[in-house]
Protein backbone atom coordinates (compact mmCIF):
# COMPACT_ATOMS: atom_id res chain seq x y z
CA UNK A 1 -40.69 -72.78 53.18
CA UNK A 2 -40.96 -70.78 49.94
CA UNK A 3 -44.29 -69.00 49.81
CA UNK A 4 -45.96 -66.90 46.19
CA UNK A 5 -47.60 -64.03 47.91
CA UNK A 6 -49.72 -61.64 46.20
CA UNK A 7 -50.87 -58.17 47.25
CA UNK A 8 -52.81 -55.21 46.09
CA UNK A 9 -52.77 -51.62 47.57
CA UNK A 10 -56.06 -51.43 49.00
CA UNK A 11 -55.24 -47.56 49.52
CA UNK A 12 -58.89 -45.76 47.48
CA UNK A 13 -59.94 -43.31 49.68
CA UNK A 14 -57.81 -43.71 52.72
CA UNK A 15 -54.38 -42.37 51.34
CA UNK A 16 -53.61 -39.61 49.39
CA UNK A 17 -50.44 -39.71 46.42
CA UNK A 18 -48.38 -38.22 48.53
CA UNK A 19 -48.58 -40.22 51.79
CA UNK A 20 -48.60 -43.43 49.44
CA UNK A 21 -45.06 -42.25 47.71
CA UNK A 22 -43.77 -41.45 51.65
CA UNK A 23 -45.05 -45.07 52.88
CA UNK A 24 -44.01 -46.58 49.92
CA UNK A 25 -40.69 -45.40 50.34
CA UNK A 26 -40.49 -46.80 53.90
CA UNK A 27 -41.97 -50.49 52.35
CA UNK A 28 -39.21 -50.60 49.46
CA UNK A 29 -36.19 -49.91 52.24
CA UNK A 30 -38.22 -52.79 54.32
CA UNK A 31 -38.03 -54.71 50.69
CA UNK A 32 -34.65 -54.27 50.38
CA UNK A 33 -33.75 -55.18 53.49
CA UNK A 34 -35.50 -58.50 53.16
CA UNK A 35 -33.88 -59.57 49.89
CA UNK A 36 -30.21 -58.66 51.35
CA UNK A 37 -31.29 -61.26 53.89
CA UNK A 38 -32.20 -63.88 51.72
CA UNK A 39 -36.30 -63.65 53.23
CA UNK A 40 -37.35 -62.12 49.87
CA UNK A 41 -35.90 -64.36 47.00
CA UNK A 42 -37.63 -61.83 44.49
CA UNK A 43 -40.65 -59.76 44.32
CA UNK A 44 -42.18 -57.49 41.51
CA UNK A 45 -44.39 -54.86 41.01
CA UNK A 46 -47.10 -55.68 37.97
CA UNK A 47 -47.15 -53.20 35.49
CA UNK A 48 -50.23 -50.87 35.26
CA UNK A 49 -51.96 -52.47 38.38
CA UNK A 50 -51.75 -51.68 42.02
CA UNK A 51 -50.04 -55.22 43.06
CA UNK A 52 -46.89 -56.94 43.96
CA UNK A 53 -45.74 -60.45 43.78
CA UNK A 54 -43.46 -61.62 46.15
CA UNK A 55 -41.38 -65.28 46.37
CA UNK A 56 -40.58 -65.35 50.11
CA UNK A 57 -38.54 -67.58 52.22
CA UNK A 58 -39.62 -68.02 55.78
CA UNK A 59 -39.34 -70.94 58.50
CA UNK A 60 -42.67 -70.96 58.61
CA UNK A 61 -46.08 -69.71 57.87
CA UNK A 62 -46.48 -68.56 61.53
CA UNK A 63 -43.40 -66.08 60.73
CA UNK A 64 -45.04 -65.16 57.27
CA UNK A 65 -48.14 -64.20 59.37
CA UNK A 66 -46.01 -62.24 61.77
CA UNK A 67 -44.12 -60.59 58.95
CA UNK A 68 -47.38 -59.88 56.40
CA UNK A 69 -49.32 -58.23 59.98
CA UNK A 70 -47.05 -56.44 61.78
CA UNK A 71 -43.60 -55.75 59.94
CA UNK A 72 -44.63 -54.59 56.73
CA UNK A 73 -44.56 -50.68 56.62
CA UNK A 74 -47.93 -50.52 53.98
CA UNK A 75 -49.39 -53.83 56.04
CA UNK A 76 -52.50 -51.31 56.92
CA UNK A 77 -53.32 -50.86 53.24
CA UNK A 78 -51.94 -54.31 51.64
CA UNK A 79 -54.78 -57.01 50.93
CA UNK A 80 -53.13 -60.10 50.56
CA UNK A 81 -55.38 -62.13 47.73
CA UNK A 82 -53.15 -64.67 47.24
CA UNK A 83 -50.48 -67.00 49.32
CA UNK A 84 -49.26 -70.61 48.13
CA UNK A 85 -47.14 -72.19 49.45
CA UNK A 86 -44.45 -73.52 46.99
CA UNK A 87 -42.61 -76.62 46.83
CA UNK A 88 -39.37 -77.55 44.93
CA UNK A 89 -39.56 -79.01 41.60
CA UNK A 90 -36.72 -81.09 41.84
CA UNK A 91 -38.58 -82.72 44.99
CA UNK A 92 -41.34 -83.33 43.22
CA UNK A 93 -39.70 -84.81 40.45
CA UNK A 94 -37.97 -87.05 42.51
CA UNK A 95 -41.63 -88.21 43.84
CA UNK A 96 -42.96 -88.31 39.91
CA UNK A 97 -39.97 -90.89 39.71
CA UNK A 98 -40.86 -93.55 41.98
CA UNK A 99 -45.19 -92.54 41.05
CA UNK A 100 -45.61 -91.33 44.98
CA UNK A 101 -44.40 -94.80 46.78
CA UNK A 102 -42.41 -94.70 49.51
C-alpha cells in the first residue's frame, strides 16, 4: 500500500542544533536505507520549514505504524500531521471507466 506521510520536527526546546544535526544524520542513513529497499519510493524535505514528505510503500498500515513508532531514529521528535493512504491512478481510472459497477 502506498502511503503520503507528512512530518514536522517537533524538536523547540527539547533538542539543541547540534544533537538535531547528530540525529539527523542517523534518520537520513535510516532514509537511505529505506529507498535502496524500495519502502521509501521518494521523500523530500520542504524548503524553509521544519517538514518532510514521504511516499512510502509498506504491506500494510500495521507495518507503517511499526516503522513511524519504533524504527525511525528522530521518531521521538517527528509529529506525523498527515498520512493518506494512496491509491493508483490507473486503478481508478479503470473504475471511472465502467462509472463504479462491478
Amino acid at each position: 500500500m502506498l502511503f503520503y506521510v507528512q512530518m514536522r520536527w517537533n524538536i523547540e526546546g527539547r533538542l539543541s542544533e547540534e544533537e538535531l544535526w547528530d540525529l539527523e544524520t542517523k534518520e537520513a542513513e535510516q532514509a537511505k536505507k529505506t529507498i535502496d529497499d524500495g519502502m521509501v519510493v521518494g521523500i523530500f524535505k520542504v524548503a524553509a520549514q521544519r517538514r518532510v514528505i514521504g511516499i512510502v510503500d509498506v504491506e500494510s498500515i500495521e507495518e507503517l505504524d511499526r516503522t513511524a513508532m519504533g524504527r525511525l531514529p528522530m521518531r521521538e521528535y517527528l509529529e506525523f500531521e498527515q498520512v493518506w493512504p494512496l491509491r493508483d491512478y490507473e486503478g481508478f481510472a479503470e473504475d471511472v471507466k465502467i462509472h463504479y459497477k462491478v
